[in-house]
C-alpha atoms as a PDB file:
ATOM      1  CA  UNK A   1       9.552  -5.669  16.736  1.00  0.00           C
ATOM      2  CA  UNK A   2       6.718  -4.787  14.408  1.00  0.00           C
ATOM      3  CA  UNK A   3       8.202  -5.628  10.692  1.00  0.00           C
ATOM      4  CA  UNK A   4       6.387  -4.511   7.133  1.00  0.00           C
ATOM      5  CA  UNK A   5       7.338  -6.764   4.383  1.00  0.00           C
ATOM      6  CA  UNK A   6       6.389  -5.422   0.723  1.00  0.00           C
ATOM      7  CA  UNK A   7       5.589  -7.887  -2.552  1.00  0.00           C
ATOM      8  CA  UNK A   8       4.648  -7.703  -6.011  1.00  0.00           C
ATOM      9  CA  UNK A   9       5.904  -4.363  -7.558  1.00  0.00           C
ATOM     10  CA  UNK A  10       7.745  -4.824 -10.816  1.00  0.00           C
ATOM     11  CA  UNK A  11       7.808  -3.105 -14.037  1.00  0.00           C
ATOM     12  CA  UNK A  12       4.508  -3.151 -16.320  1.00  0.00           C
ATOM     13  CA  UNK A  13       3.201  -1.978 -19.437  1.00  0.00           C
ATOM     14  CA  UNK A  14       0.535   1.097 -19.357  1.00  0.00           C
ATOM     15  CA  UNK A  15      -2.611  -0.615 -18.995  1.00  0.00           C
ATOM     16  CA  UNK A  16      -1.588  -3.348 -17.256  1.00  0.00           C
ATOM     17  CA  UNK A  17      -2.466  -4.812 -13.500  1.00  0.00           C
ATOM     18  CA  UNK A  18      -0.486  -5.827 -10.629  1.00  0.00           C
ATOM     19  CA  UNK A  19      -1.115  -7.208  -7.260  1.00  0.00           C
ATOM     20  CA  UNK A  20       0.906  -5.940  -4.046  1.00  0.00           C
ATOM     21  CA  UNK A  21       0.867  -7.434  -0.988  1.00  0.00           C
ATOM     22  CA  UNK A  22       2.502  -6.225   2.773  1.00  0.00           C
ATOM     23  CA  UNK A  23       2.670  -8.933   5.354  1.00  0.00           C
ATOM     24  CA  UNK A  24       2.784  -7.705   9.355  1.00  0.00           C
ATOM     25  CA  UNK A  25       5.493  -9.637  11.365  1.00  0.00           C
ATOM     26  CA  UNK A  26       2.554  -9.347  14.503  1.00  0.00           C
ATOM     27  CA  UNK A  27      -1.348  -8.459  14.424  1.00  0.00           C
ATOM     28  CA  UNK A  28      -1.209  -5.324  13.932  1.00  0.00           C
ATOM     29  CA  UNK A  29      -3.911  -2.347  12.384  1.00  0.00           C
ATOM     30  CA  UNK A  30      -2.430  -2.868   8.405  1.00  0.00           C
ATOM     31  CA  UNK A  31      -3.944   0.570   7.323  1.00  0.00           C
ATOM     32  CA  UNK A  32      -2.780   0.576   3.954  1.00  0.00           C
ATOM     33  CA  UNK A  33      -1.066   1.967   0.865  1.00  0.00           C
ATOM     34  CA  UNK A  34       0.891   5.186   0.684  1.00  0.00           C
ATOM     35  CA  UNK A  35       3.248   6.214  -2.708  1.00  0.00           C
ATOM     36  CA  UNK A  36       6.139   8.641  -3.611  1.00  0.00           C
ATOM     37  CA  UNK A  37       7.120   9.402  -6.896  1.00  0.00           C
ATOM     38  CA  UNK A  38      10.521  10.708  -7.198  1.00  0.00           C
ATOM     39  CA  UNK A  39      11.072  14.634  -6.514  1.00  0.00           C
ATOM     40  CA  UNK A  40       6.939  14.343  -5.149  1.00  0.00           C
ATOM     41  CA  UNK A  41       5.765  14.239  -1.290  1.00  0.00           C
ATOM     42  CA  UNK A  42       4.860  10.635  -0.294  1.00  0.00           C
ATOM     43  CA  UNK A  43       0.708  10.809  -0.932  1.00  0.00           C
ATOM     44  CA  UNK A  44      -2.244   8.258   0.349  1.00  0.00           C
ATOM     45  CA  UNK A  45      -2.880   5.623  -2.073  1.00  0.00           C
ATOM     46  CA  UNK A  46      -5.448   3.581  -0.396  1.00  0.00           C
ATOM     47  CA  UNK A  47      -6.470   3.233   3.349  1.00  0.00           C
ATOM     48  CA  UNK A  48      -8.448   1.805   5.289  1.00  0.00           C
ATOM     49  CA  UNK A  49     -10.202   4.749   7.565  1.00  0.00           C
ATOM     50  CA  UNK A  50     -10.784   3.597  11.163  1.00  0.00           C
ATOM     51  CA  UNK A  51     -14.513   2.605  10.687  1.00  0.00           C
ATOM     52  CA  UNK A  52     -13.345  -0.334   8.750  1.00  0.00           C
ATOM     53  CA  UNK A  53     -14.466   2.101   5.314  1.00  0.00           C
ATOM     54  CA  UNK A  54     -12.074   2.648   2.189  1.00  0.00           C
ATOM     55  CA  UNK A  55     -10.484   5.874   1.170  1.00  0.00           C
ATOM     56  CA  UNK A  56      -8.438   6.288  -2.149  1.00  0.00           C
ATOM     57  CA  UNK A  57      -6.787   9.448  -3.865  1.00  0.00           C
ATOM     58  CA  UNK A  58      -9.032  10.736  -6.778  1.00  0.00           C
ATOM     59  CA  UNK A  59      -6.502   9.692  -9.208  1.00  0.00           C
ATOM     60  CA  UNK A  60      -6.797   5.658  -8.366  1.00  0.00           C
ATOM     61  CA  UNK A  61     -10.634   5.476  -7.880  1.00  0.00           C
ATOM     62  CA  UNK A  62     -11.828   2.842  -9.990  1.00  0.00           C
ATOM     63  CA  UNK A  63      -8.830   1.526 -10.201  1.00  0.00           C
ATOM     64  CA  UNK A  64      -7.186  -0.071  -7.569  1.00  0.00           C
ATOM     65  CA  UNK A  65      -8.975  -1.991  -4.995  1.00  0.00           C
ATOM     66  CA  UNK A  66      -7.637  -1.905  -1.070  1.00  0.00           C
ATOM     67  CA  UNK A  67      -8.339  -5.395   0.677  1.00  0.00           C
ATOM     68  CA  UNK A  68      -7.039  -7.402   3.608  1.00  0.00           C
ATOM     69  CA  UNK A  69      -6.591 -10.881   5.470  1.00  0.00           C
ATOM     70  CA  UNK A  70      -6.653 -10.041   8.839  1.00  0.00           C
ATOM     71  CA  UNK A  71      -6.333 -13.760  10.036  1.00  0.00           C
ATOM     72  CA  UNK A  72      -3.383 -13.554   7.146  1.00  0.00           C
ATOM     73  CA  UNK A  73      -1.507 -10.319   8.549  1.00  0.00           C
ATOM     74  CA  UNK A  74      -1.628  -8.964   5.424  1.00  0.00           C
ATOM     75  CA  UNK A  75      -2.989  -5.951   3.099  1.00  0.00           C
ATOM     76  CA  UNK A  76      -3.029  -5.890  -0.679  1.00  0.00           C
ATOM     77  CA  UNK A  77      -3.336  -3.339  -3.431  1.00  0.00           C
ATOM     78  CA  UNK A  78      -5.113  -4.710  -6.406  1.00  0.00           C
ATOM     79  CA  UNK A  79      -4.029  -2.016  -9.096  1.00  0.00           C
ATOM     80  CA  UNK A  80      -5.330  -2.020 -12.286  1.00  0.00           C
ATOM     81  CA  UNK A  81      -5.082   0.031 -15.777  1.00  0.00           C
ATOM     82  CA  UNK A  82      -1.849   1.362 -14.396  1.00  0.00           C
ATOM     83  CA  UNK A  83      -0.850   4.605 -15.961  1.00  0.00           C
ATOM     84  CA  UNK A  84       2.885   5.807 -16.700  1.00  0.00           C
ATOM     85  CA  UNK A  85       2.046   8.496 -13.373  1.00  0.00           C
ATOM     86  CA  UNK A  86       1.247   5.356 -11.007  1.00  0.00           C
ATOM     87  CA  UNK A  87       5.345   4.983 -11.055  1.00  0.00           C
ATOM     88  CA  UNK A  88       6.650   5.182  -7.916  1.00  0.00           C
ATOM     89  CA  UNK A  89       7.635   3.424  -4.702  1.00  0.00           C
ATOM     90  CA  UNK A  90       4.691   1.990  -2.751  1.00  0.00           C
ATOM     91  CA  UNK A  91       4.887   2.007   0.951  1.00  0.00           C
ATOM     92  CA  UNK A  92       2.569  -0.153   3.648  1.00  0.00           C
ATOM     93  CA  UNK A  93       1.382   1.193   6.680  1.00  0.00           C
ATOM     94  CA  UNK A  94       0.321   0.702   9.943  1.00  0.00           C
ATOM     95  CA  UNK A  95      -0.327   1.792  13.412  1.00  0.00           C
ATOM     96  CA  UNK A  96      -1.454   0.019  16.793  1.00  0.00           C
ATOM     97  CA  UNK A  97      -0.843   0.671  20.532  1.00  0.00           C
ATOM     98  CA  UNK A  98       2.548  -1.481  21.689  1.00  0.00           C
ATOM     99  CA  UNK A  99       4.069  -2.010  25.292  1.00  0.00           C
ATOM    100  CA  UNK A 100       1.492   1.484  26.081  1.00  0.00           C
ATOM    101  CA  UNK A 101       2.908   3.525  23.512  1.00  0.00           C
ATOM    102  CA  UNK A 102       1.043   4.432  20.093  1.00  0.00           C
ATOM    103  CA  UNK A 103       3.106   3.629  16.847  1.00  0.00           C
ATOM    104  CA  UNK A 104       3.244   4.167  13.081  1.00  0.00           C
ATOM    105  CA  UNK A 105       5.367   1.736  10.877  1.00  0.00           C
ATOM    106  CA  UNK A 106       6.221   1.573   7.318  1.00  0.00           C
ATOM    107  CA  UNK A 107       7.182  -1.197   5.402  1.00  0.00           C
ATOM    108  CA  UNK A 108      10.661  -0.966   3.177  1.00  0.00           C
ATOM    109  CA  UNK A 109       8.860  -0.340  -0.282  1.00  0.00           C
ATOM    110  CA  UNK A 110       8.904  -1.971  -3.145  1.00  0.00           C
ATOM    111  CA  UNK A 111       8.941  -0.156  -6.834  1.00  0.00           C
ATOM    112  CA  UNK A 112       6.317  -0.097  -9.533  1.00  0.00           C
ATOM    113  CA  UNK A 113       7.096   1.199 -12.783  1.00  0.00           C
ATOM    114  CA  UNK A 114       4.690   1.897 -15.807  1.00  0.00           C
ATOM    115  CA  UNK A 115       6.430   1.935 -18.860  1.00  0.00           C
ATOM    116  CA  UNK A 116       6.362   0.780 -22.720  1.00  0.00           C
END
């Protein structure tokens, strides 16, 4: 059973930076960061593309930084001069061939808010 644990969201001033981390319960392809704000679709944050290159929305370059520990089973989101419209729940992915089948997982969330 592939699990997705979430860390780090919180409430934080406009401006200010925050550090998420998802942890894998196996090795697994941690992909990366997805978002949904409430009443929006869930959008790509921050992924890694299969080539081992970055991709991040527009509205996050320069931003927020995408890394990961491999040896760690983990991804994090560095995110940084976080804006009232970065609010929203912040869901890992990731995908990987199990028992012969291909799979997508998310992780449960966890809740970022930008506010004064």
């Amino acid at each position: 059973q592939v699990q997705l644990v979430e860390s780090g969201g919180g409430l934080v001033q406009p401006g200010g930076s925050l550090r998420l981390s998802c942890v894998a319960s196996v090795s697994i392809n941690l992909r990366g960061w997805y978002r949904q704000a409430p009443g929006k679709q869930r959008e790509l944050v921050a992924v890694f593309t299969t080539d081992g290159s970055t991709n991040y929305v527009d509205s996050v370059k320069g931003r927020f930084t995408i890394s990961r520990d491999n040896a760690k089973n983990t991804v994090y989101l560095q995110m940084s001069s976080l804006k009232p419209e970065d609010t929203a729940v912040y869901y890992c992915n990731a995908d990987g061939f199990r028992g012969g089948y291909y799979s997508e997982y998310w992780g449960q969330g966890t809740q970022v808010t930008v506010s004064s």
